[in-house]
N, C-alpha and C. Protein backbone atom coordinates (compact mmCIF):
# COMPACT_ATOMS: atom_id res chain seq x y z
N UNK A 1 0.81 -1.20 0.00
CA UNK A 1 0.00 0.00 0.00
C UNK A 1 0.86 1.27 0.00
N UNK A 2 2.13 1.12 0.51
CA UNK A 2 3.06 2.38 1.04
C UNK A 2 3.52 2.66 -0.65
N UNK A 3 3.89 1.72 -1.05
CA UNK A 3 4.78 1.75 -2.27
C UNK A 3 3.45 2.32 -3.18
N UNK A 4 2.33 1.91 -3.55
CA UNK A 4 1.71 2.72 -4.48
C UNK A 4 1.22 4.15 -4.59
N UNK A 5 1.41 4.41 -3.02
CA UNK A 5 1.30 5.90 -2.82
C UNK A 5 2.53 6.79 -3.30
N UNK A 6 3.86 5.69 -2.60
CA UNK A 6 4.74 6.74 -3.18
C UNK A 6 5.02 7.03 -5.04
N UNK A 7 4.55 5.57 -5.60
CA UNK A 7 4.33 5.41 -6.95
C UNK A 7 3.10 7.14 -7.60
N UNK A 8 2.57 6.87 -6.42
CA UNK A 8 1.30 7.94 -7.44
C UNK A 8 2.03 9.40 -6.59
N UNK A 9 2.87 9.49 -5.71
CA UNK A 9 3.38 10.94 -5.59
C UNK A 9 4.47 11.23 -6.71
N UNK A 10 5.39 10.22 -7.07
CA UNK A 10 6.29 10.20 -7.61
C UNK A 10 5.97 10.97 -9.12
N UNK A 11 5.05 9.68 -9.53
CA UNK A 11 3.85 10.46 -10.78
C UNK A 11 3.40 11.61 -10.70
N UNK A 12 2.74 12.24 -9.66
CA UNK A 12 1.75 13.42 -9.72
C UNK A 12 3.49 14.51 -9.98
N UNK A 13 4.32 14.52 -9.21
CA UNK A 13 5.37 15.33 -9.48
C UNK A 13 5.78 15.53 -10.61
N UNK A 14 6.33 14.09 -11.05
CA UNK A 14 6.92 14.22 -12.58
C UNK A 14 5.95 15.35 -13.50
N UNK A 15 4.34 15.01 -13.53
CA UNK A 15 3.98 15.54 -13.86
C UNK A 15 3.65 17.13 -13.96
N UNK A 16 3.78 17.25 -12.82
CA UNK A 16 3.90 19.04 -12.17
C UNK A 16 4.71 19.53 -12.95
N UNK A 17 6.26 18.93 -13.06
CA UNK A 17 7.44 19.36 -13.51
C UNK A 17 7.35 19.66 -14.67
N UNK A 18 6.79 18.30 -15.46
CA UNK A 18 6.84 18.55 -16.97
C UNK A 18 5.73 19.55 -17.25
N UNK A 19 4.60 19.70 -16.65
CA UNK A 19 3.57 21.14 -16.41
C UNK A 19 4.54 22.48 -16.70
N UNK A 20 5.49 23.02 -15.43
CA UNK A 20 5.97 23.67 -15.40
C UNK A 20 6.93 23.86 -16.62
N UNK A 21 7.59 23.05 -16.76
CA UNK A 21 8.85 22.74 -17.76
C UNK A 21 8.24 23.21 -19.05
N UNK A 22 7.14 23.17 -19.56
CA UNK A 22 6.60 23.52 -20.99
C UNK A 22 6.00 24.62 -20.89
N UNK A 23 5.17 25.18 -19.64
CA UNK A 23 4.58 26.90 -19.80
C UNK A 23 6.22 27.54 -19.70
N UNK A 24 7.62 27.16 -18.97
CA UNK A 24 8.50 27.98 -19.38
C UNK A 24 9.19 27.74 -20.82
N UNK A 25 8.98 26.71 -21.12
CA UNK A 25 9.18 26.56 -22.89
C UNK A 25 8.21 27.46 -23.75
N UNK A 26 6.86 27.37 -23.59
CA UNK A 26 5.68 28.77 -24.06
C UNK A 26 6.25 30.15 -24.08
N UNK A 27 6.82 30.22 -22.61
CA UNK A 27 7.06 31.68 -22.41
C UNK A 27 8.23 32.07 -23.25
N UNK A 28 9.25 31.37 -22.81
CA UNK A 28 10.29 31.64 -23.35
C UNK A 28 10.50 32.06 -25.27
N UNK A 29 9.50 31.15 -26.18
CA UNK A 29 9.24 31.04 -27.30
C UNK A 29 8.77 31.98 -27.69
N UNK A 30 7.70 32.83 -26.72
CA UNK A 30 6.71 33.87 -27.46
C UNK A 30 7.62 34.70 -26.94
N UNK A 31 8.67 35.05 -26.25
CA UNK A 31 9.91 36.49 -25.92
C UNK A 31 10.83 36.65 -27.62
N UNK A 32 11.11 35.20 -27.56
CA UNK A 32 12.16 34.63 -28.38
C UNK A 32 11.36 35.21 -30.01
N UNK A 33 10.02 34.69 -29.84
CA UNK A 33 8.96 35.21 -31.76
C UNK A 33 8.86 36.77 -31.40
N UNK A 34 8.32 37.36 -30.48
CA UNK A 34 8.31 39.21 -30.55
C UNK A 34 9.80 39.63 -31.18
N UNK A 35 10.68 39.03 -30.69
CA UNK A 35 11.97 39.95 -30.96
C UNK A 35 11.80 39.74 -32.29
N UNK A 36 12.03 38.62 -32.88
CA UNK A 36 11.91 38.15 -34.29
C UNK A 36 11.26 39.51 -34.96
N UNK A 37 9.45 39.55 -34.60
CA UNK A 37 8.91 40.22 -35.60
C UNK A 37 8.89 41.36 -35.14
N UNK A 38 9.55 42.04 -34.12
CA UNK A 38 9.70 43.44 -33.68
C UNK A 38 10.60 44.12 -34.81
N UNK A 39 11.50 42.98 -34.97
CA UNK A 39 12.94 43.30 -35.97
C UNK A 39 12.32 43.49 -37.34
N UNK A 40 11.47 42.10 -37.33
CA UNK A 40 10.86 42.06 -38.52
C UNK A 40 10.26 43.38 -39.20
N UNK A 41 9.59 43.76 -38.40
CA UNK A 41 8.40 44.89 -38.63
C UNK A 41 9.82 46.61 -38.69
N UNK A 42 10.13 46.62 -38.05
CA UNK A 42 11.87 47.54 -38.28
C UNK A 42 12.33 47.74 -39.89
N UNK A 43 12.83 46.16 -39.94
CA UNK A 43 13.50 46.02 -41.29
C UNK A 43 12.43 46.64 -42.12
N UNK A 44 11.37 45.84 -42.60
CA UNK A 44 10.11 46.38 -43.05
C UNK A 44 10.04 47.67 -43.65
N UNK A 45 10.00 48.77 -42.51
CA UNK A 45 10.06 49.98 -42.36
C UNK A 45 10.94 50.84 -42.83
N UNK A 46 12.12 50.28 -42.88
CA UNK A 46 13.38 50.91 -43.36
C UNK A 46 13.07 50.30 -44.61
N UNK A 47 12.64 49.80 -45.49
CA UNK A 47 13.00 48.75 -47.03
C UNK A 47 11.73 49.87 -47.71
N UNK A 48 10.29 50.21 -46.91
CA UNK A 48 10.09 50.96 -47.14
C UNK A 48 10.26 52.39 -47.39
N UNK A 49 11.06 53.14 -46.41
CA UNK A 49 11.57 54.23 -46.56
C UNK A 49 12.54 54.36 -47.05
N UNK A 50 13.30 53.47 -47.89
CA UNK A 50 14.27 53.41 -48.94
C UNK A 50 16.21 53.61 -48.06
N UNK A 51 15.58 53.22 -46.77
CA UNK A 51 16.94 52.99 -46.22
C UNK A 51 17.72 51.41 -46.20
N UNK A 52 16.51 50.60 -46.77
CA UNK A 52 17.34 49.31 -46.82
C UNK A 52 17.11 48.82 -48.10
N UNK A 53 17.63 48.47 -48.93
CA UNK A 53 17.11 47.51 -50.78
C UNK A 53 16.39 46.67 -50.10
N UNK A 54 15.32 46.15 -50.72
CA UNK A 54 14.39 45.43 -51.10
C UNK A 54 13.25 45.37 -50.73
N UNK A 55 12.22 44.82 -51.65
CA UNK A 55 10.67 45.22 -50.83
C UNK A 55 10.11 44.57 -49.05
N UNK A 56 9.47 45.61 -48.57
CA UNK A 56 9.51 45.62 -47.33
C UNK A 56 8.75 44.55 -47.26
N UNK A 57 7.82 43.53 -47.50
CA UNK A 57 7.87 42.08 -46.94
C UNK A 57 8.05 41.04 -46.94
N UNK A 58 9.10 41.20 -48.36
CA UNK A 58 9.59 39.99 -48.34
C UNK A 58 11.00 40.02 -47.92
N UNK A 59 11.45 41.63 -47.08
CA UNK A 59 12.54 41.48 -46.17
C UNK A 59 12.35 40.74 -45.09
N UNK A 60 10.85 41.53 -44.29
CA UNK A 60 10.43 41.08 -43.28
C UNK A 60 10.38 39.45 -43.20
N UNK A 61 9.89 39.07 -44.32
CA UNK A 61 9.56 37.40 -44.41
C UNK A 61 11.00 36.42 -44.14
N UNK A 62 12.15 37.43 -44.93
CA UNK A 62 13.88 37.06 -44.87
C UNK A 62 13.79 36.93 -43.46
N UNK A 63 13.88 37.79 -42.66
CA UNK A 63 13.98 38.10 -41.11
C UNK A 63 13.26 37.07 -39.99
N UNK A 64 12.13 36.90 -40.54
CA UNK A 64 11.66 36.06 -39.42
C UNK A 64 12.03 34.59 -40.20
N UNK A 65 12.13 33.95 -41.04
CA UNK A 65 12.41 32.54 -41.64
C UNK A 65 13.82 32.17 -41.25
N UNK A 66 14.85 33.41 -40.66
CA UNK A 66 16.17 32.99 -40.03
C UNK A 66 15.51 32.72 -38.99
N UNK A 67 14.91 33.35 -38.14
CA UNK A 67 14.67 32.58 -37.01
C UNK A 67 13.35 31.61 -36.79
N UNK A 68 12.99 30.83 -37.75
CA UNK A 68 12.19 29.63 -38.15
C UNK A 68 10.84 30.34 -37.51
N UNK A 69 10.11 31.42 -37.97
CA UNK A 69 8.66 31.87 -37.88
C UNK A 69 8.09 31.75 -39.21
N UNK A 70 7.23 31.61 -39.42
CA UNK A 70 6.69 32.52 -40.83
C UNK A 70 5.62 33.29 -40.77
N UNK A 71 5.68 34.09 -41.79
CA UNK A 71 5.24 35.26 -42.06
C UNK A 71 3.70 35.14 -42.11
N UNK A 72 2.33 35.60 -41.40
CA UNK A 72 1.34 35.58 -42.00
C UNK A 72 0.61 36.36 -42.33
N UNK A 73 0.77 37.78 -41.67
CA UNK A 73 0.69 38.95 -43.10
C UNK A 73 1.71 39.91 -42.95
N UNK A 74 1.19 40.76 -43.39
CA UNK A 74 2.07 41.66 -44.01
C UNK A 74 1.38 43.24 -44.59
N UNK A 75 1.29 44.12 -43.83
CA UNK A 75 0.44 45.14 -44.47
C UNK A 75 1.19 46.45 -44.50
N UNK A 76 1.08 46.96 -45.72
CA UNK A 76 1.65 48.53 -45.75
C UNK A 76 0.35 49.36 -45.66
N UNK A 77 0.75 50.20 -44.57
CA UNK A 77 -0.14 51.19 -44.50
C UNK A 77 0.34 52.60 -44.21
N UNK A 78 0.40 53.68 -45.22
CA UNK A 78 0.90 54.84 -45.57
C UNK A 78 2.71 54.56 -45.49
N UNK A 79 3.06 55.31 -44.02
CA UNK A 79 4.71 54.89 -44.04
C UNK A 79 4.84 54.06 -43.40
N UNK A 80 3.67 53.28 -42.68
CA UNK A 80 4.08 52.60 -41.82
C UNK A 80 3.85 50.35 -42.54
N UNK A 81 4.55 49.81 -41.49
CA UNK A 81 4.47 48.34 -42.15
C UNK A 81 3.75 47.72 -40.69
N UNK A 82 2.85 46.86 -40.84
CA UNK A 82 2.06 46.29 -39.81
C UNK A 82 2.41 44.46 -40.28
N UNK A 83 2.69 43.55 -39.17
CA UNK A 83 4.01 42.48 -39.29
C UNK A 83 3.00 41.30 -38.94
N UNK A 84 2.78 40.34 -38.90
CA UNK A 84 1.92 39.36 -37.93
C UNK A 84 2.84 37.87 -38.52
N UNK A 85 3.23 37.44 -37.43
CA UNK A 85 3.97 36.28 -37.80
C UNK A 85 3.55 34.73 -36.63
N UNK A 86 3.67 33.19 -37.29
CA UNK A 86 3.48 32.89 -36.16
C UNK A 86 4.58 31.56 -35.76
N UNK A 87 4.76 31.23 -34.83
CA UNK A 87 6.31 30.04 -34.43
C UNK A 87 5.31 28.95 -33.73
N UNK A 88 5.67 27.78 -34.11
CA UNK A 88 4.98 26.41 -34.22
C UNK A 88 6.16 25.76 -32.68
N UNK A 89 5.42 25.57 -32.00
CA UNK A 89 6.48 24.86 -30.72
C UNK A 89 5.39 23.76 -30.76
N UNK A 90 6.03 22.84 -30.40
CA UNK A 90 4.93 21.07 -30.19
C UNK A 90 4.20 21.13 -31.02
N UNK A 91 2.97 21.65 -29.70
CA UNK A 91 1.80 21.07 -30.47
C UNK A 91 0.76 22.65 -30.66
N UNK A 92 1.65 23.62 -30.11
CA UNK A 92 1.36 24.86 -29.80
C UNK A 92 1.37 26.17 -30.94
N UNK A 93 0.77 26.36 -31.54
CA UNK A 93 1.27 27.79 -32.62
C UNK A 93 1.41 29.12 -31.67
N UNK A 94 1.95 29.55 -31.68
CA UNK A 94 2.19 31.20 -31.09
C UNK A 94 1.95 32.14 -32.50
N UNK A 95 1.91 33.42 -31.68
CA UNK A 95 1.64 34.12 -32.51
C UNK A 95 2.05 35.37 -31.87
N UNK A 96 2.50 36.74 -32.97
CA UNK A 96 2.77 37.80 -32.70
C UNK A 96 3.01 38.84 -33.66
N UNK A 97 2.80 39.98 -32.99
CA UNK A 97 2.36 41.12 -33.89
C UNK A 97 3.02 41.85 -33.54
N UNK A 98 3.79 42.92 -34.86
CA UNK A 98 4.67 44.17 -34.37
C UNK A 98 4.28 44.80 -35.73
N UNK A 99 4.16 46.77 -35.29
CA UNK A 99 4.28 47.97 -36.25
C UNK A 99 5.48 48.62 -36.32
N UNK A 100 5.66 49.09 -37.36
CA UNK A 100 6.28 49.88 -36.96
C UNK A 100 6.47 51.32 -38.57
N UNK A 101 6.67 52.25 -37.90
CA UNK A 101 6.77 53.40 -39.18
C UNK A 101 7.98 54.85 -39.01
N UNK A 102 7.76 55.15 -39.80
CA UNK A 102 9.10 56.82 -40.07
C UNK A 102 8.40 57.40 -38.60
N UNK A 103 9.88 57.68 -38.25
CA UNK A 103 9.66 58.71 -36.64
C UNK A 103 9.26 59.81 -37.01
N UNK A 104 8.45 60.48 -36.65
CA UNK A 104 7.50 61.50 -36.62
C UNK A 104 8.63 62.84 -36.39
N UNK A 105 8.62 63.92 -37.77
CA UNK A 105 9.91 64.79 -37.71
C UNK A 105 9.35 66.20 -37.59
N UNK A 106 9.00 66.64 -36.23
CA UNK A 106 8.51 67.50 -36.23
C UNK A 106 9.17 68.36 -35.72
């Protein structure tokens, strides 16, 4: 009787752990995809405003595919580029969104 209790504490832990162990794998992933499309949405911006060669989303698309996201839209709106990308962990899709446009020269 002693031994199956410690059998089912032993279990309930492991399990806790691996609980814990994957919301900090989540977290860590969706820090790890913002930077991606923060950059993403940057580059973008500059390709638009003619400070970087090439068209602004299929830079952006360059940018996040180094760091294994892809791209799922992509919108120009006036100077600005609006980014939405998403990163596949397990069984999990994440997702994240960055703007960005010309600093305001007033």
């Amino acid at each position: 009787m002693a031994s199956a209790y410690v059998i089912m504490s032993l279990a309930g832990l492991l399990f806790s752990l691996s609980a814990i162990g994957f919301a900090y794998q989540v977290a860590e992933a969706k820090i790890f995809s913002q930077g991606f499309v923060d950059t993403a949405a940057l580059g973008a911006a500059d390709s638009l405003r003619g400070l970087v060669a090439g068209f602004p989303c299929e830079n952006a698309e360059q940018i996040l595919q180094s760091g294994g996201l892809r791209l799922k839209t992509c919108r120009i709106v006036g100077l600005g580029v609006s980014i939405e990308a998403e990163y596949s962990l397990w069984f999990a899709t994440l997702g994240a969104r960055a703007s960005a446009s010309a600093p305001d020269m007033q």
